[in-house]
PDB file of N, CA and C in Angstrom:
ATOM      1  N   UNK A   1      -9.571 -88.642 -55.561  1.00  0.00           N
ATOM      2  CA  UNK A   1      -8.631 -87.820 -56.308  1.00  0.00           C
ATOM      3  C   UNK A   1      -9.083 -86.359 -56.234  1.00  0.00           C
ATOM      4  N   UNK A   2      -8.418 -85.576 -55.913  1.00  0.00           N
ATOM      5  CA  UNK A   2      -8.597 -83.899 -55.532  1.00  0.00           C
ATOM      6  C   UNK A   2      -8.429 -83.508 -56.801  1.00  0.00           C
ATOM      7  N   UNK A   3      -9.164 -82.385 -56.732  1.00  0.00           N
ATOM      8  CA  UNK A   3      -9.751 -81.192 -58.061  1.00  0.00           C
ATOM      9  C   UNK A   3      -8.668 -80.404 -57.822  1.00  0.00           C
ATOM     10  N   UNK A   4      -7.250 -79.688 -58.619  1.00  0.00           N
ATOM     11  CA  UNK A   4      -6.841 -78.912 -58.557  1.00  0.00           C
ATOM     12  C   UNK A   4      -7.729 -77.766 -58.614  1.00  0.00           C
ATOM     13  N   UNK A   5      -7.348 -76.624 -57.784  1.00  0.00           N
ATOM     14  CA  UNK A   5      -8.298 -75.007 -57.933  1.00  0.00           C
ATOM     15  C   UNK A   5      -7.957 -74.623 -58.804  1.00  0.00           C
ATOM     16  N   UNK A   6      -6.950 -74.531 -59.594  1.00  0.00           N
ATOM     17  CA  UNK A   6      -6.812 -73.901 -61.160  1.00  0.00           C
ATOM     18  C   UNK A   6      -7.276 -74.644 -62.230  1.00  0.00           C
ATOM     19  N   UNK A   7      -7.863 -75.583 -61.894  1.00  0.00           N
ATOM     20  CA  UNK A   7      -8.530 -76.739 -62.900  1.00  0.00           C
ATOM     21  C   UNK A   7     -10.200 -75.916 -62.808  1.00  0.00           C
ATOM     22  N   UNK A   8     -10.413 -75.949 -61.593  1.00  0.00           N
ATOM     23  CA  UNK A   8     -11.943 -75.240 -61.108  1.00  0.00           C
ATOM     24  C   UNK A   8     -12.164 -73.793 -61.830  1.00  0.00           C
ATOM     25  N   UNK A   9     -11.013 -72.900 -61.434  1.00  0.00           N
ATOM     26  CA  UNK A   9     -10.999 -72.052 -61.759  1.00  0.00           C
ATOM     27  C   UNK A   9     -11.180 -71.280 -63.574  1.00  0.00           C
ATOM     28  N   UNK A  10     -10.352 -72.604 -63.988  1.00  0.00           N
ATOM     29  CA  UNK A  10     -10.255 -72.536 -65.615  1.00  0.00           C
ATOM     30  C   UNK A  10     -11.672 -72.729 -66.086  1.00  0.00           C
ATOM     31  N   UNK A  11     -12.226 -73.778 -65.486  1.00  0.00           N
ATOM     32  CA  UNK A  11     -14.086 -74.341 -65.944  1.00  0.00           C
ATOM     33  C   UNK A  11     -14.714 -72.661 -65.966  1.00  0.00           C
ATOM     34  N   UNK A  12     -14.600 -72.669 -64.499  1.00  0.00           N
ATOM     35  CA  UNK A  12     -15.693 -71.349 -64.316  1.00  0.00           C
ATOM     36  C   UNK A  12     -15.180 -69.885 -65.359  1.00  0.00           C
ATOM     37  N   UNK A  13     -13.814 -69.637 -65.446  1.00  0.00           N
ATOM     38  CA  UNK A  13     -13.661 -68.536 -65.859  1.00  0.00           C
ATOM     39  C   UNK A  13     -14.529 -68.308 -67.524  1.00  0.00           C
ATOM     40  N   UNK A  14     -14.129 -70.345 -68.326  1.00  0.00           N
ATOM     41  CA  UNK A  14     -14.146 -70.258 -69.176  1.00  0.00           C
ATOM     42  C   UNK A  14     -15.776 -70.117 -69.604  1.00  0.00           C
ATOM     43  N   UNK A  15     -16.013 -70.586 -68.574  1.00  0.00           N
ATOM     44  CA  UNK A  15     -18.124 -70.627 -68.608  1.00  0.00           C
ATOM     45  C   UNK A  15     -18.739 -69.121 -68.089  1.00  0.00           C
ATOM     46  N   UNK A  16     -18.172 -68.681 -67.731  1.00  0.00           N
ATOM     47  CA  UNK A  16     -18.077 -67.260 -67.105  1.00  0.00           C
ATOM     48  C   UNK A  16     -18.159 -66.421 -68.504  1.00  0.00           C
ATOM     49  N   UNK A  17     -17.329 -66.718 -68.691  1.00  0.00           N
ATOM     50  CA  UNK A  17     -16.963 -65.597 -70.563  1.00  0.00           C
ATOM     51  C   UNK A  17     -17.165 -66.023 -71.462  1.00  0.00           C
ATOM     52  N   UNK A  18     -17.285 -67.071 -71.626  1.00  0.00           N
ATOM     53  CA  UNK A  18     -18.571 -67.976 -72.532  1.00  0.00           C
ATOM     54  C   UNK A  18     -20.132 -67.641 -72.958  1.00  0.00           C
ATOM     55  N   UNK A  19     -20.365 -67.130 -71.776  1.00  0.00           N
ATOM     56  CA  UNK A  19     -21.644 -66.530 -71.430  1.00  0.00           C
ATOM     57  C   UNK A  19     -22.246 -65.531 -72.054  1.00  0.00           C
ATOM     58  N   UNK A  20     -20.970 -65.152 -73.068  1.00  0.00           N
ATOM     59  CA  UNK A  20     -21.022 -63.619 -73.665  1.00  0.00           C
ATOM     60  C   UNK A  20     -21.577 -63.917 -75.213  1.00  0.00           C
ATOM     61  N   UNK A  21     -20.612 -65.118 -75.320  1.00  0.00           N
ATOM     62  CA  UNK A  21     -20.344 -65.447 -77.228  1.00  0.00           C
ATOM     63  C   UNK A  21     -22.122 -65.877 -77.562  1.00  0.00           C
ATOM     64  N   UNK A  22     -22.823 -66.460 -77.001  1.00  0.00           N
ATOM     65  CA  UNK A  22     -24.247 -66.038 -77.270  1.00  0.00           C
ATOM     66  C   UNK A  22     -24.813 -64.906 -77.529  1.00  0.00           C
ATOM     67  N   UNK A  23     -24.823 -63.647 -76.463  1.00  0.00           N
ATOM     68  CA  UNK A  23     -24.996 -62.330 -76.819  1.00  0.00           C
ATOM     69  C   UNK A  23     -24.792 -61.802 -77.999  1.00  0.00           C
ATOM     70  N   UNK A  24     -23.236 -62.101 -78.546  1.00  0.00           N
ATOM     71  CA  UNK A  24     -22.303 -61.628 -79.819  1.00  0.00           C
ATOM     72  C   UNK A  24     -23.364 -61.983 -81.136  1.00  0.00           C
ATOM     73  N   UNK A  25     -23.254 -63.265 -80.796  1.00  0.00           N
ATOM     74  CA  UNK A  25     -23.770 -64.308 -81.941  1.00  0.00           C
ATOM     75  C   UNK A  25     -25.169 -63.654 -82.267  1.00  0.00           C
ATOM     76  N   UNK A  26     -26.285 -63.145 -81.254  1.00  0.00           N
ATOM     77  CA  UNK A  26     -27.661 -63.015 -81.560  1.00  0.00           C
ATOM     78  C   UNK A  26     -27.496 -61.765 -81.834  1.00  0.00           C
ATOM     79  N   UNK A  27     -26.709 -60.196 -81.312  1.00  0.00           N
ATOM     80  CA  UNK A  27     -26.087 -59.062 -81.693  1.00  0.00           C
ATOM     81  C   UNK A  27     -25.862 -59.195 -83.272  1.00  0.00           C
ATOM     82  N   UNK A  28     -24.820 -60.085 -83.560  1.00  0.00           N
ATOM     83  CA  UNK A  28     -24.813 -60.297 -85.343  1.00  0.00           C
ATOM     84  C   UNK A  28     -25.526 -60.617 -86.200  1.00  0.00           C
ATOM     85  N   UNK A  29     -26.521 -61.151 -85.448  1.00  0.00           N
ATOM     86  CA  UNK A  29     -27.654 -61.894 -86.417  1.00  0.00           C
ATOM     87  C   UNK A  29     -28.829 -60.913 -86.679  1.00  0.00           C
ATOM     88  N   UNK A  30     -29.295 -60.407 -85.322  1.00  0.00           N
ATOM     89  CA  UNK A  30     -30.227 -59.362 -85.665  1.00  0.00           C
ATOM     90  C   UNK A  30     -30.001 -58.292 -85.426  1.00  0.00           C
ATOM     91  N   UNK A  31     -29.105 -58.091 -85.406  1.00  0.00           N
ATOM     92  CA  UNK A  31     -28.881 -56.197 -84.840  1.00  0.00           C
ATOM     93  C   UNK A  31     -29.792 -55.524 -83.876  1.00  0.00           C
ATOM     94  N   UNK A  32     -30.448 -56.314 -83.151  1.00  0.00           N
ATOM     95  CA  UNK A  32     -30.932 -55.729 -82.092  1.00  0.00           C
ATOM     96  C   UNK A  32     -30.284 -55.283 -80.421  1.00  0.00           C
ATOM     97  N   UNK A  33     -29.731 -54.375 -80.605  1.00  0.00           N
ATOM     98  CA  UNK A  33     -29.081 -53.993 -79.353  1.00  0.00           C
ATOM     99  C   UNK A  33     -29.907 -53.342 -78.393  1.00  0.00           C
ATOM    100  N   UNK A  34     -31.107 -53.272 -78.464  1.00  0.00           N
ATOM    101  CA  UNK A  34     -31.760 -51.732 -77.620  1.00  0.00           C
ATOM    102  C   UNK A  34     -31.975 -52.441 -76.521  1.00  0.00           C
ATOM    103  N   UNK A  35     -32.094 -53.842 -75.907  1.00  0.00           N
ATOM    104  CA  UNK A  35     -32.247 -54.021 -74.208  1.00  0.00           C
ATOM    105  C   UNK A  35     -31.204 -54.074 -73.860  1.00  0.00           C
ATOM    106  N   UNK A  36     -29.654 -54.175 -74.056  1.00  0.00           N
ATOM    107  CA  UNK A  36     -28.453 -53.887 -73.816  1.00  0.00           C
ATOM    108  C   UNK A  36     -28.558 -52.192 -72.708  1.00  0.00           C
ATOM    109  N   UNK A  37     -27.512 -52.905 -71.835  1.00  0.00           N
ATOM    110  CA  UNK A  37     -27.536 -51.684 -71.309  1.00  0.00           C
ATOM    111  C   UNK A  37     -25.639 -51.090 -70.903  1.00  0.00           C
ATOM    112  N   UNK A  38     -25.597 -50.045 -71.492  1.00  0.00           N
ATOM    113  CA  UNK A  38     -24.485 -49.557 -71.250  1.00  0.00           C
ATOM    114  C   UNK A  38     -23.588 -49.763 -70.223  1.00  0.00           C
ATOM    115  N   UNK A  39     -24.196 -49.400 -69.051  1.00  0.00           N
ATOM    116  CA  UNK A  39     -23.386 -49.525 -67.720  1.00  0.00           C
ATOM    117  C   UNK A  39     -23.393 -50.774 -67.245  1.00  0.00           C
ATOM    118  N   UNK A  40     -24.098 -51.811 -67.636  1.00  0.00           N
ATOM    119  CA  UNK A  40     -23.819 -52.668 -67.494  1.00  0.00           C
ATOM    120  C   UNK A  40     -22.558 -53.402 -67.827  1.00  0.00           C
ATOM    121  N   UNK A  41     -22.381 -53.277 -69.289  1.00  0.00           N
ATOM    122  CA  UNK A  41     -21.282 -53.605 -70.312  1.00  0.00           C
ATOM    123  C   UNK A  41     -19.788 -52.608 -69.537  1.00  0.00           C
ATOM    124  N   UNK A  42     -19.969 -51.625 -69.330  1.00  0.00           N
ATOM    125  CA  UNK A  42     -19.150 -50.549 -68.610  1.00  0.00           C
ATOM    126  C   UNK A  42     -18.363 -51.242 -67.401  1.00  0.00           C
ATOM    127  N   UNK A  43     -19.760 -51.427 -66.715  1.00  0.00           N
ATOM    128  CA  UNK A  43     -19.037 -51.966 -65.599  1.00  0.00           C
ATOM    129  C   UNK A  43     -18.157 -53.260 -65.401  1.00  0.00           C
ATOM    130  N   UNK A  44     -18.459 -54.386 -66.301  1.00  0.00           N
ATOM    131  CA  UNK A  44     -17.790 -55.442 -66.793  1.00  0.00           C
ATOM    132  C   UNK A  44     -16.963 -55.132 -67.270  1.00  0.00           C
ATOM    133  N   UNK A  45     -16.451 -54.574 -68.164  1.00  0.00           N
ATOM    134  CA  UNK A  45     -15.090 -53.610 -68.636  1.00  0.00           C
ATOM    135  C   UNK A  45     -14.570 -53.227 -67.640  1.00  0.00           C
ATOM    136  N   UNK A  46     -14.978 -52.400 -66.480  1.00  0.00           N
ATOM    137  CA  UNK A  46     -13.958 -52.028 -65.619  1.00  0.00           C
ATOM    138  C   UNK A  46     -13.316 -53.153 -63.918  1.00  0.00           C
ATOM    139  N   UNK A  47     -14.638 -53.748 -64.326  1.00  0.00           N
ATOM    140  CA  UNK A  47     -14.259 -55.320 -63.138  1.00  0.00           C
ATOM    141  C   UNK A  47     -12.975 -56.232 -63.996  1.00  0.00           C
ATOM    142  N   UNK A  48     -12.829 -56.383 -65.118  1.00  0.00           N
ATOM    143  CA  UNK A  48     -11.976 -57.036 -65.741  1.00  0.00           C
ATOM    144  C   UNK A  48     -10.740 -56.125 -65.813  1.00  0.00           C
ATOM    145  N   UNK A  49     -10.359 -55.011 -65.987  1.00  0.00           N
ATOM    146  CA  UNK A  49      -9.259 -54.111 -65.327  1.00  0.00           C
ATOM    147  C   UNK A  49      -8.850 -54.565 -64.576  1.00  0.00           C
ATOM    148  N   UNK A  50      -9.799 -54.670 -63.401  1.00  0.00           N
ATOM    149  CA  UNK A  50      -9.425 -54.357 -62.370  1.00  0.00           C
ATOM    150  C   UNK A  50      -8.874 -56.268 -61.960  1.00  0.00           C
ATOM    151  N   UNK A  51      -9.737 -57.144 -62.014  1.00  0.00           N
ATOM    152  CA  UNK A  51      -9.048 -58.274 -62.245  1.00  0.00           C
ATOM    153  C   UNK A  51      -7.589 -58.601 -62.815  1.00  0.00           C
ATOM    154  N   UNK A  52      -7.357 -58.160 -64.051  1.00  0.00           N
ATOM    155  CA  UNK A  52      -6.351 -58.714 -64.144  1.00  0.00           C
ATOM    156  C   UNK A  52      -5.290 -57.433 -63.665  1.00  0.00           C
ATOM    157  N   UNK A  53      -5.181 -56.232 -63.283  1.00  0.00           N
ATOM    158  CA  UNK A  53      -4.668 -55.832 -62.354  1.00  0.00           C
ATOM    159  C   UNK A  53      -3.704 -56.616 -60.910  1.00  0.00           C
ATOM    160  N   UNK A  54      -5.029 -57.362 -60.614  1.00  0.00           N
ATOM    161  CA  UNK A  54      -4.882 -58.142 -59.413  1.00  0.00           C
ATOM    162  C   UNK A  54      -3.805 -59.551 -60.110  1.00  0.00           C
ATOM    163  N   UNK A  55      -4.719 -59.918 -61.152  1.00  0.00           N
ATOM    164  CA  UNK A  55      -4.016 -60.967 -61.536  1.00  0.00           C
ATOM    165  C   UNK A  55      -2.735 -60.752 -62.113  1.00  0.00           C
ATOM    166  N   UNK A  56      -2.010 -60.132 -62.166  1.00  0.00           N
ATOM    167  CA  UNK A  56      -0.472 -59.515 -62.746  1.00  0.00           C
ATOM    168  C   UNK A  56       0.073 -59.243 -61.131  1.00  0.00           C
ATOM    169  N   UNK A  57      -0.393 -58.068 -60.559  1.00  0.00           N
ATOM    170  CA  UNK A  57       0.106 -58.107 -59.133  1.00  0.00           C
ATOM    171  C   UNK A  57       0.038 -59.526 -58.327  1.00  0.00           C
ATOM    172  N   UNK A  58      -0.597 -60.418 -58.428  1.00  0.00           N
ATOM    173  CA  UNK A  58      -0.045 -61.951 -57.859  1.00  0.00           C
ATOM    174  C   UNK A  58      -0.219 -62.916 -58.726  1.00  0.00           C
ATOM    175  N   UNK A  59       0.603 -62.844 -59.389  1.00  0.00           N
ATOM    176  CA  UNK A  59       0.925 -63.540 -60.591  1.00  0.00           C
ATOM    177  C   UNK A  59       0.542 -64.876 -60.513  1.00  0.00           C
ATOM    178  N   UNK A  60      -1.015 -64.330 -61.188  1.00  0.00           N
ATOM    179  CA  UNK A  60      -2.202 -65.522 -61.581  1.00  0.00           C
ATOM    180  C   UNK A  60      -2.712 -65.154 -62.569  1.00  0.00           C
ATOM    181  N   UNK A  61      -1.561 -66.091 -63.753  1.00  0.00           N
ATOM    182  CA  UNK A  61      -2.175 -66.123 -65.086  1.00  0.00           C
ATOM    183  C   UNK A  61      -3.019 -66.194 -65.442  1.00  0.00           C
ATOM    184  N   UNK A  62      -3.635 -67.310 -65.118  1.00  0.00           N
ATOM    185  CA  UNK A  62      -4.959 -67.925 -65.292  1.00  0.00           C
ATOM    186  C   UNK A  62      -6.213 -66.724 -65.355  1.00  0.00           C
ATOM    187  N   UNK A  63      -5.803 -65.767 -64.380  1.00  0.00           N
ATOM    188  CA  UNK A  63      -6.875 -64.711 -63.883  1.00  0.00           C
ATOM    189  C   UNK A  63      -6.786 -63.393 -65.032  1.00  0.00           C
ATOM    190  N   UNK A  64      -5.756 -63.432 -65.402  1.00  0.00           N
ATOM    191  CA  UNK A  64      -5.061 -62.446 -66.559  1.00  0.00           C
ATOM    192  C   UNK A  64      -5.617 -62.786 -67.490  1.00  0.00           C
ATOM    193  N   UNK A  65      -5.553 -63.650 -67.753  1.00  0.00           N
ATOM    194  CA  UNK A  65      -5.846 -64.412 -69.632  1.00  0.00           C
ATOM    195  C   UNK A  65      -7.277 -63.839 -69.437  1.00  0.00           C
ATOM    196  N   UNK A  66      -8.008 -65.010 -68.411  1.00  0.00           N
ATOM    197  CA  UNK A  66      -9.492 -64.876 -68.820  1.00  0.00           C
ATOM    198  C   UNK A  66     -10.062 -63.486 -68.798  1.00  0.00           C
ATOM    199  N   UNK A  67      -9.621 -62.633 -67.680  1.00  0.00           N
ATOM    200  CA  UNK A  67     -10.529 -61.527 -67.744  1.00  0.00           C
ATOM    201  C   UNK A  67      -9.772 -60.462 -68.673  1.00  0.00           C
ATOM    202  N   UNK A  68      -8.319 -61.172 -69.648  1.00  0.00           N
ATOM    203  CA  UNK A  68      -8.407 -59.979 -71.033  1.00  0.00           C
ATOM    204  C   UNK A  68      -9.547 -60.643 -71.649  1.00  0.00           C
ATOM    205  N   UNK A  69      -9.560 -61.555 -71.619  1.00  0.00           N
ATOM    206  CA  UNK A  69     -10.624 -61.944 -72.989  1.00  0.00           C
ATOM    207  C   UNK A  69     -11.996 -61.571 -72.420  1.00  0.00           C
ATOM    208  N   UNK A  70     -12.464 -61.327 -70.765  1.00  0.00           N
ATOM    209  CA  UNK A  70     -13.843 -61.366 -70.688  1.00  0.00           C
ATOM    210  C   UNK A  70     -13.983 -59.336 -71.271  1.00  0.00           C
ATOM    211  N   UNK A  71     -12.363 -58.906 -70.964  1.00  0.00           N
ATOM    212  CA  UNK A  71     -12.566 -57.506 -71.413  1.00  0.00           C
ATOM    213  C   UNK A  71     -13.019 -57.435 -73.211  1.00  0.00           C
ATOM    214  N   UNK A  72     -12.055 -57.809 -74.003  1.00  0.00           N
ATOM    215  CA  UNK A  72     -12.789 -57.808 -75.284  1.00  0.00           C
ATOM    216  C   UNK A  72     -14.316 -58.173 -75.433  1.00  0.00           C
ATOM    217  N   UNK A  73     -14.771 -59.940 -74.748  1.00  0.00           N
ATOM    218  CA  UNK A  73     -15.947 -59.793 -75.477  1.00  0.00           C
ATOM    219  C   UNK A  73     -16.959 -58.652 -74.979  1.00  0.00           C
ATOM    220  N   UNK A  74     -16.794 -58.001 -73.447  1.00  0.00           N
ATOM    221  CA  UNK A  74     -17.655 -56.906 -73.353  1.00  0.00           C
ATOM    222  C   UNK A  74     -17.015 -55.854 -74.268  1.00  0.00           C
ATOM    223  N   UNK A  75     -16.864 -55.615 -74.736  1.00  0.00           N
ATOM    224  CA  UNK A  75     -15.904 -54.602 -75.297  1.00  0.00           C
ATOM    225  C   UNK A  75     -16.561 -54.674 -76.809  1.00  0.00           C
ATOM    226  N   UNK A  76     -16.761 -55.603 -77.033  1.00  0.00           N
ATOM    227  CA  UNK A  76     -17.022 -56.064 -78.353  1.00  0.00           C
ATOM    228  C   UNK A  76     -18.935 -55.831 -78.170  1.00  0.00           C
ATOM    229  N   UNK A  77     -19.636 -56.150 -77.339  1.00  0.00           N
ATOM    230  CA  UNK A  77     -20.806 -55.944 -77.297  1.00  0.00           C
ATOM    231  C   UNK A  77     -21.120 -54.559 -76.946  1.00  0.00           C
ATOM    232  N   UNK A  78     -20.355 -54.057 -76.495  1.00  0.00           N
ATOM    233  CA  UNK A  78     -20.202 -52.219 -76.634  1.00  0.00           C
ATOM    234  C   UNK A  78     -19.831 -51.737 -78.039  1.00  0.00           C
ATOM    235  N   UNK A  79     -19.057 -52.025 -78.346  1.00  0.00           N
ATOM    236  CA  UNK A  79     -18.451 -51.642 -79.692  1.00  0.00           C
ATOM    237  C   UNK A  79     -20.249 -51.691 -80.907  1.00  0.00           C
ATOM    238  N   UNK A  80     -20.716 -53.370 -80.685  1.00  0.00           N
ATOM    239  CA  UNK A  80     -21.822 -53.616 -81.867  1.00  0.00           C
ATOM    240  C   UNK A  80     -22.808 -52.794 -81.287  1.00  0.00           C
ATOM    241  N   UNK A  81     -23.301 -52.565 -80.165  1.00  0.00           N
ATOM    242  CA  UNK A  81     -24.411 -51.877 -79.662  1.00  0.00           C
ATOM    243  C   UNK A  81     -24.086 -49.971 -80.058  1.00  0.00           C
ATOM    244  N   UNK A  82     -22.991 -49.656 -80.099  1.00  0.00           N
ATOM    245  CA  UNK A  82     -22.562 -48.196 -80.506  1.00  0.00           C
ATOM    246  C   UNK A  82     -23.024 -48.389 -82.071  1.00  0.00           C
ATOM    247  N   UNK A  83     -22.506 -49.006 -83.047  1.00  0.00           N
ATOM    248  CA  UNK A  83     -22.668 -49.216 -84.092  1.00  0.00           C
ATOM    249  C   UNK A  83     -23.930 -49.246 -84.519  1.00  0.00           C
ATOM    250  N   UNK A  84     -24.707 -50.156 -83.822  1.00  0.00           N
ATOM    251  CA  UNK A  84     -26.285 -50.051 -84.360  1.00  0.00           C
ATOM    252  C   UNK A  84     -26.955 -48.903 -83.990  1.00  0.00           C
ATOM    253  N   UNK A  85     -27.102 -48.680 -82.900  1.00  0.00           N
ATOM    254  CA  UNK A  85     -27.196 -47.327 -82.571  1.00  0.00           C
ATOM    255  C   UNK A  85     -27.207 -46.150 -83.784  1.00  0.00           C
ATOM    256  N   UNK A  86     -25.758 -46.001 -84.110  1.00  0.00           N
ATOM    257  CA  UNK A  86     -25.411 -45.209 -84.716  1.00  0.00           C
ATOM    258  C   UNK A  86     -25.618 -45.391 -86.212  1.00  0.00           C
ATOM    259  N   UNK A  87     -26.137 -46.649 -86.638  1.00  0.00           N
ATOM    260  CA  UNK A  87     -26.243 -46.832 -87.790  1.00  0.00           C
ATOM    261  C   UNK A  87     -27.710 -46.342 -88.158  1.00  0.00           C
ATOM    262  N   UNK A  88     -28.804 -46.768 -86.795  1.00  0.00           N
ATOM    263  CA  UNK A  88     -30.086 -46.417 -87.143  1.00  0.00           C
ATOM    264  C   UNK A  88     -30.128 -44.973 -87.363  1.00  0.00           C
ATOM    265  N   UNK A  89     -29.287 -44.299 -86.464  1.00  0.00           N
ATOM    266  CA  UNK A  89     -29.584 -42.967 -86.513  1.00  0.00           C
ATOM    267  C   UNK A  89     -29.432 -42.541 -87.938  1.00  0.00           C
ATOM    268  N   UNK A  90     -28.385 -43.006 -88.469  1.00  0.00           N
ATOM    269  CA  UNK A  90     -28.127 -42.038 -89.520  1.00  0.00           C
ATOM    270  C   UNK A  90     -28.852 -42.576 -90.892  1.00  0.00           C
ATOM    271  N   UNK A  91     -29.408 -43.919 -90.511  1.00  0.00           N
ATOM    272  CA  UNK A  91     -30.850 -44.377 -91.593  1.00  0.00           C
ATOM    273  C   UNK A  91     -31.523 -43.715 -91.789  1.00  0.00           C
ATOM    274  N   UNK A  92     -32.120 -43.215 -89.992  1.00  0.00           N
ATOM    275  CA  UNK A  92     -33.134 -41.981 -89.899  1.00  0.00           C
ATOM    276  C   UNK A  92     -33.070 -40.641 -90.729  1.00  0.00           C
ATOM    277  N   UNK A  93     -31.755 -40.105 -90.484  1.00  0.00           N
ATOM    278  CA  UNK A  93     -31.462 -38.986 -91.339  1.00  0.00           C
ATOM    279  C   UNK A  93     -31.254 -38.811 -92.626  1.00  0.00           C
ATOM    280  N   UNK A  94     -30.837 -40.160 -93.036  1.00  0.00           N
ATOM    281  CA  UNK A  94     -30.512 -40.350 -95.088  1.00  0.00           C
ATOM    282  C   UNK A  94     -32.165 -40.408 -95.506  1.00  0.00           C
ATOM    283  N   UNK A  95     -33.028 -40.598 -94.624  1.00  0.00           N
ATOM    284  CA  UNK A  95     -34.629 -41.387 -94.748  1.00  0.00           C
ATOM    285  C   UNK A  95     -34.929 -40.180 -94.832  1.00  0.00           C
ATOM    286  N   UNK A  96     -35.117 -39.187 -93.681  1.00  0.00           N
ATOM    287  CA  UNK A  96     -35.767 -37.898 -94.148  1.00  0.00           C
ATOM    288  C   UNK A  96     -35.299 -36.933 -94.937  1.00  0.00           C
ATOM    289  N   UNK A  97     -33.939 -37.036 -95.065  1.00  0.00           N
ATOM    290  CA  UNK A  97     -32.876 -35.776 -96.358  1.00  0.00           C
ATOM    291  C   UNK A  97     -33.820 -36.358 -97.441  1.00  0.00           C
ATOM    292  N   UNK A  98     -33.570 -37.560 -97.482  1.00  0.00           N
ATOM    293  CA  UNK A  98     -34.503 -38.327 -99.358  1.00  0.00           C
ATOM    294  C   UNK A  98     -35.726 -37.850 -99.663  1.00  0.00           C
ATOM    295  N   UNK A  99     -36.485 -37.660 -98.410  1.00  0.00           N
ATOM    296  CA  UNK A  99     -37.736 -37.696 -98.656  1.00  0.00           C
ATOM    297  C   UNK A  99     -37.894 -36.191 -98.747  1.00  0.00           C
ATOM    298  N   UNK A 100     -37.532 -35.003 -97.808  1.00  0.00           N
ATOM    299  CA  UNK A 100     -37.880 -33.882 -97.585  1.00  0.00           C
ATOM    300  C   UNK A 100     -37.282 -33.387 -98.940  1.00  0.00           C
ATOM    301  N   UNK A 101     -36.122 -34.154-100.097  1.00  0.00           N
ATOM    302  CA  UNK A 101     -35.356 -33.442-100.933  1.00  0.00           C
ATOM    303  C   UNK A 101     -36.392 -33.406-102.859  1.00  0.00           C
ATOM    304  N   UNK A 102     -37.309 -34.925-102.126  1.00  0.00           N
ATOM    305  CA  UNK A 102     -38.624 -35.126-103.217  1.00  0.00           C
ATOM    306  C   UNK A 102     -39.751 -34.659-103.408  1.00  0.00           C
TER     307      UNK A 102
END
C-alpha cells in the first residue's frame, strides 16, 4: 500500500514546527533567551514567507498552513527573546535609579 506524499509531507511539516513548541515552552519557564540567536529566528521568518509564497503560487495548501504556523512560532520566539531582553534591561535601570536615589 503506497504512502500518499501529502500524507509524508503533513508528518514532516508537522514535526518540522513542532520542533519549536519545546523552545516556547523552556522560553516561558525560564526566561532565558541569551543563546537564542536573532538571525537565526530572522531567517526562519523569512524562509516561511517565502514558502508559503510558493505555496499560494501552486496551490499547496498543505505548504501554506504549515509554514504560517512555522512563521508565528518563530515569530513568537522573537517576540519572548525581545521581551526578556528588554525586560532585563530596564530591571537594570529601576536597580540603579533605586539605589543611586538612597
Amino acid at each position: 500500500m503506497p504512502v500518499e506524499p501529502e500524507f509524508i509531507a503533513f508528518i514532516a511539516s508537522m514535526l518540522g514546527v513542532g520542533g519549536t513548541l519545546p523552545q516556547i515552552i523552556k522560553i516561558i519557564r525560564t526566561g532565558d533567551t541569551r543563546a537564542l540567536s536573532y538571525p537565526t529566528y530572522l531567517m526562519w521568518v523569512i524562509g516561511s514567507m517565502l514558502w508559503v509564497s510558493y505555496g499560494l503560487a501552486e496551490a499547496v495548501y498543505s505548504i501554506v498552513f504549515w509554514n504560517c504556523v512555522s512563521f508565528m512560532t518563530a515569530m513568537t520566539v522573537i517576540n519572548l527573546k525581545f521581551k526578556n531582553e528588554n525586560k532585563a534591561l530596564f530591571d537594570q535601570d529601576y536597580h540603579s535609579e533605586n539605589i543611586s536615589s538612597h
